[in-house]
Structure formats: C-alpha cells, structure tokens
C-alpha atoms as a PDB file:
ATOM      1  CA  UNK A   1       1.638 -27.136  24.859  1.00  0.00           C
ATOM      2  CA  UNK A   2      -1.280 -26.091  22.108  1.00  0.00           C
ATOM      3  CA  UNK A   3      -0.729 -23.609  20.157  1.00  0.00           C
ATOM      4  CA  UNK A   4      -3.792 -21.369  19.375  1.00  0.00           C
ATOM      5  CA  UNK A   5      -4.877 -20.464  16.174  1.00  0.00           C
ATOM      6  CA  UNK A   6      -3.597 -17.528  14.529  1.00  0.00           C
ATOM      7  CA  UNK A   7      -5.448 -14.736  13.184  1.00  0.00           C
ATOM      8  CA  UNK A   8      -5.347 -12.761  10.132  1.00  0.00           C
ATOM      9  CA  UNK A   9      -3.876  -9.314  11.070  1.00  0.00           C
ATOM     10  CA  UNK A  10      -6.317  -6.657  10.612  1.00  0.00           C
ATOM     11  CA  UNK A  11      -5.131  -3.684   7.649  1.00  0.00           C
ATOM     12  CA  UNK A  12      -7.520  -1.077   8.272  1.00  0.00           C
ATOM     13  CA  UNK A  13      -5.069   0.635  10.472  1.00  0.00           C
ATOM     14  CA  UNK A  14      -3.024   1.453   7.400  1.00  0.00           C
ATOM     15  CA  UNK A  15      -5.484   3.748   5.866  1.00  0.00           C
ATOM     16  CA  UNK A  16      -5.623   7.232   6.134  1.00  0.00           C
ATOM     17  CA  UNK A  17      -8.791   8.614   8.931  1.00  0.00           C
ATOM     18  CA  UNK A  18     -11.045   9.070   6.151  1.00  0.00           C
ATOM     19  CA  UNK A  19     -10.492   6.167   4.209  1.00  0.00           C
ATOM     20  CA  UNK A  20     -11.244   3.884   6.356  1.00  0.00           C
ATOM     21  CA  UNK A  21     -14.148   1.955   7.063  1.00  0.00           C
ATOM     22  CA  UNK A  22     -16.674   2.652   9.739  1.00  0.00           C
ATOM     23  CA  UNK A  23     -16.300   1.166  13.083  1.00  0.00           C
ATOM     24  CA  UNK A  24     -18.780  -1.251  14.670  1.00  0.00           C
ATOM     25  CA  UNK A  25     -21.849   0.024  15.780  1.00  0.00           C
ATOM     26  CA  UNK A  26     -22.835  -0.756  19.738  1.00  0.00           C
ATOM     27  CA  UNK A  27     -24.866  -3.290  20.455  1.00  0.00           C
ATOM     28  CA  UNK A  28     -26.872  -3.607  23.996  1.00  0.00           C
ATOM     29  CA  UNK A  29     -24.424  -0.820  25.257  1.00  0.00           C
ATOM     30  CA  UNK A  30     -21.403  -2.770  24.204  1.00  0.00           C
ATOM     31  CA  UNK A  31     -19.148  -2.295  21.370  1.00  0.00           C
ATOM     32  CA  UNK A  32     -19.349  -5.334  19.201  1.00  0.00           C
ATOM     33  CA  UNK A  33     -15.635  -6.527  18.243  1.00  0.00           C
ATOM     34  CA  UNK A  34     -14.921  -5.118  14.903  1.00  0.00           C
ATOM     35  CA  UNK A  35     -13.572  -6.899  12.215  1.00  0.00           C
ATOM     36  CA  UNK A  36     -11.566  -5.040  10.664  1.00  0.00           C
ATOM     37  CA  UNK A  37     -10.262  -6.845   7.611  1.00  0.00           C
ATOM     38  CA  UNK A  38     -13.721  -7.876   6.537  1.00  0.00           C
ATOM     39  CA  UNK A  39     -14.723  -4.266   6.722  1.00  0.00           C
ATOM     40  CA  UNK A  40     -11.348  -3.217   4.873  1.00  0.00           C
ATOM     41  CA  UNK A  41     -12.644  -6.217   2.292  1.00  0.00           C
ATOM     42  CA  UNK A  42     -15.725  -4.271   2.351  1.00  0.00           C
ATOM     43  CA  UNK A  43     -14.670  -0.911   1.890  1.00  0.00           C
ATOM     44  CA  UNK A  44     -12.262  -2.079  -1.031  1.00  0.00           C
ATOM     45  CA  UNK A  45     -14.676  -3.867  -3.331  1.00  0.00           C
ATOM     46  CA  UNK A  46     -17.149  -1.258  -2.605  1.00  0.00           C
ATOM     47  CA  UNK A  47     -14.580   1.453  -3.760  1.00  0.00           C
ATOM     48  CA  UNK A  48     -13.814  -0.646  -6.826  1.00  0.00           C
ATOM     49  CA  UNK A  49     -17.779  -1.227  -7.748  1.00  0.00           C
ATOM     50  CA  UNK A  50     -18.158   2.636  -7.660  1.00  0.00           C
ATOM     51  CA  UNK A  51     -15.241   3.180 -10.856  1.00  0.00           C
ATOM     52  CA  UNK A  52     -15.756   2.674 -14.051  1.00  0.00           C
ATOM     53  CA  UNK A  53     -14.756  -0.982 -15.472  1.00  0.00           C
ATOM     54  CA  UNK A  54     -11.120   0.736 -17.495  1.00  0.00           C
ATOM     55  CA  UNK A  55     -10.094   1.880 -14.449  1.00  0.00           C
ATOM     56  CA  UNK A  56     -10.553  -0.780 -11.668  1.00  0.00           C
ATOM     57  CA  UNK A  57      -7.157  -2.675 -12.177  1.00  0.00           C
ATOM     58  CA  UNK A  58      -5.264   0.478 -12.082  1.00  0.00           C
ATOM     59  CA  UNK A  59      -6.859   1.642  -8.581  1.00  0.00           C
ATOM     60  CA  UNK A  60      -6.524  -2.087  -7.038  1.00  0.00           C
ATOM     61  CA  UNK A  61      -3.100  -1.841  -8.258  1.00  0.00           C
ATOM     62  CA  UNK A  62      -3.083   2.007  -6.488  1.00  0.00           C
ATOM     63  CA  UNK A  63      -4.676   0.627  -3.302  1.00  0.00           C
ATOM     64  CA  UNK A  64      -2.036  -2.560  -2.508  1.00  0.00           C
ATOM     65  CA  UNK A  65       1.287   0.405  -3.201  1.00  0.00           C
ATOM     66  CA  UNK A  66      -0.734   2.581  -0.530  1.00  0.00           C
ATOM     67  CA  UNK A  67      -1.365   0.022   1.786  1.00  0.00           C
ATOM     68  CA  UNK A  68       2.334  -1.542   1.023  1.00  0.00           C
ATOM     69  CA  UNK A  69       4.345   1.608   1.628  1.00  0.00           C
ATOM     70  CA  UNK A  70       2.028   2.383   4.853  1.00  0.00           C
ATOM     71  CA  UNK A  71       2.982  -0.975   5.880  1.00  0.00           C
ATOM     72  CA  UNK A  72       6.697  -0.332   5.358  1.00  0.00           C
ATOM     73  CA  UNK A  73       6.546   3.006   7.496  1.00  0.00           C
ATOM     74  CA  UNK A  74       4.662   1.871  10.256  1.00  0.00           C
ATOM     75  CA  UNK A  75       7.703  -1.130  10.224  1.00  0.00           C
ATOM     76  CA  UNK A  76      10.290   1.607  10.471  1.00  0.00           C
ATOM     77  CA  UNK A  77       8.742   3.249  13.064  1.00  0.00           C
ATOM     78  CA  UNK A  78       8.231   0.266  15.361  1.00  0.00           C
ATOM     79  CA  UNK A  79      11.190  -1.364  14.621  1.00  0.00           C
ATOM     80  CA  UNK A  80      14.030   1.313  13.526  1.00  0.00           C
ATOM     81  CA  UNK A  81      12.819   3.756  15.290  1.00  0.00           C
ATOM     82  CA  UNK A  82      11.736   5.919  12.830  1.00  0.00           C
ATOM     83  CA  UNK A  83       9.435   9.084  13.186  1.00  0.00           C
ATOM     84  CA  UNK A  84       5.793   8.671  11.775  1.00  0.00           C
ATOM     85  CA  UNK A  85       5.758  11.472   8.724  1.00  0.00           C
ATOM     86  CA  UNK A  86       2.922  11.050   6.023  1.00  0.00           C
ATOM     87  CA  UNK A  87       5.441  13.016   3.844  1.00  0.00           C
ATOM     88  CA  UNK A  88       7.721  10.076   3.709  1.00  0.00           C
ATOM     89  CA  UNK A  89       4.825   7.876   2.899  1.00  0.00           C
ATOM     90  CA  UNK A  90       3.355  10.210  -0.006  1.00  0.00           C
ATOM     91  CA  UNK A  91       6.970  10.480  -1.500  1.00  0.00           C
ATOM     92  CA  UNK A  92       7.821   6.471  -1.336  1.00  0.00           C
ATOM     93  CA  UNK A  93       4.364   5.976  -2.752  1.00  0.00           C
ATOM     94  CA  UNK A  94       5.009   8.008  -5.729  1.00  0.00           C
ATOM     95  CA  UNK A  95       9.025   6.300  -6.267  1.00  0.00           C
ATOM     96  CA  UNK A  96       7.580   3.179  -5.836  1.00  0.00           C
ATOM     97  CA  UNK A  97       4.413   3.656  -7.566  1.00  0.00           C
ATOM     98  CA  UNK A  98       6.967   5.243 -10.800  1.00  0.00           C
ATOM     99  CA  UNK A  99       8.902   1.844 -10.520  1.00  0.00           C
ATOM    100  CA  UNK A 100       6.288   0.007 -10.773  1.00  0.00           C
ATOM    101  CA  UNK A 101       4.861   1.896 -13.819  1.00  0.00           C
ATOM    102  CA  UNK A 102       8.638   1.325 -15.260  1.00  0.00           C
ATOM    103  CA  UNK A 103       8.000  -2.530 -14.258  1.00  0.00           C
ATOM    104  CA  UNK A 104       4.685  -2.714 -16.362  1.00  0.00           C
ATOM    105  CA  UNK A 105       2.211  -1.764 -14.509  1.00  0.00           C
ATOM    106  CA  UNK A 106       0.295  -0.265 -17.162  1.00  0.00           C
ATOM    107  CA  UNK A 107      -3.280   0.570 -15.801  1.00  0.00           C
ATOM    108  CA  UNK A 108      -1.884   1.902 -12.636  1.00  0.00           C
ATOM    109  CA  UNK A 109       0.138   4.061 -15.055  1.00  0.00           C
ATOM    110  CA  UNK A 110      -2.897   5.008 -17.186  1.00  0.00           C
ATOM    111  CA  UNK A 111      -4.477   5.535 -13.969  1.00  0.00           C
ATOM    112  CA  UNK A 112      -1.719   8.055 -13.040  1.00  0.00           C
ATOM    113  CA  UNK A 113      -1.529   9.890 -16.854  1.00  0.00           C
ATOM    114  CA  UNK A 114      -5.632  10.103 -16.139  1.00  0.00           C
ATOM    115  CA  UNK A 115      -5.372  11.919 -13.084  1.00  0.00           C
ATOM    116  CA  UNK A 116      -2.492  14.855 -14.141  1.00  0.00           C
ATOM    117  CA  UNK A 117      -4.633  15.179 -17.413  1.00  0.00           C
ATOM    118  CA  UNK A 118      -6.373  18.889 -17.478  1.00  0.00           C
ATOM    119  CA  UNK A 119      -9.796  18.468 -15.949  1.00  0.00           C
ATOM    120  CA  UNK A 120      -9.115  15.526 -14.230  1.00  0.00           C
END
C-alpha cells in the first residue's frame, strides 16, 4: 500500500479574524485553493519588515507564544473537550509569555516593558 505524501498543516487558522491573511482571490469563477501557510509566511515577514530593526526579535518571539498557546487551546478543545474562550488564551499567553521573559527572553521582554511604557 503507498502512502501519500504528507502535507504541511496550514497555521493561519490560529490567528485571530483580523490578523490573518487574505484569502485567495477567484479565479474563472472558482476559488483557487489557498495556501495558507505560505500566506501566514507572508503575512509574518511582512509584519516583521514593517517594525523597526530593535524590535523584530521580540515580536517574532511574541508571534510563535500567540500562535503556540492558540495551538494548545484549539488541542483542548478537540481533544479534552474543552470550551473555546479567547479569555483563556489571552491569560495563558501572558503566564507563558512572563515565563518565558523569566527564561531569558529578553527582547520579547523589552518588547513587553515598551508597550506598558506611558505613550506607548
């Protein structure tokens, strides 16, 4: 029996609605199958090019805890059961994101001190 190739599994579900990137335009009245982890690709390098240089580690590091604890939740709801609440995610994104400020990551941290500064 052949196996068939396996495909990279798409992330752009685990954005938020207006984060992520545009679907695929139609083409001859049909939808044209998206890609959606070259357009997440897409969306995230654009997103990085628009910062300024000091802060680009810090919001890569800020994007992968997002897209990490969305990933966990959306596991706990398929698998445990678990009621979709973007509460939950918002308040494991901001333990996790302190542990990993604790664990040295420093330009997420700086990142984090830059946005609760006044004027920010």
């Amino acid at each position: 029996m052949r196996r068939r190739p396996r495909q990279r599994e798409a992330s752009s579900h685990l954005l938020p609605p207006q984060l992520r990137p545009p679907t695929a335009p139609r083409v001859e009245g049909e939808r044209r199958r998206p890609r959606p982890q070259v357009e997440t690709l897409g969306w995230w390098r654009k997103s990085i090019a628009a910062v300024p240089k000091d802060v680009r580690n810090g919001l890569n590091s800020l994007i992968i805890l997002v897209a990490w604890e969305v990933w966990k939740h959306c596991n706990a709801c398929v698998f445990d059961n678990v009621r979709p609440n973007i509460q939950e995610v918002l308040r494991s994104v901001n333990t996790e994101g302190g542990l990993w400020c604790l664990a040295g990551a420093s330009k997420l941290q700086e990142l984090v001190l830059r946005s609760l500064a006044p004027g920010a």
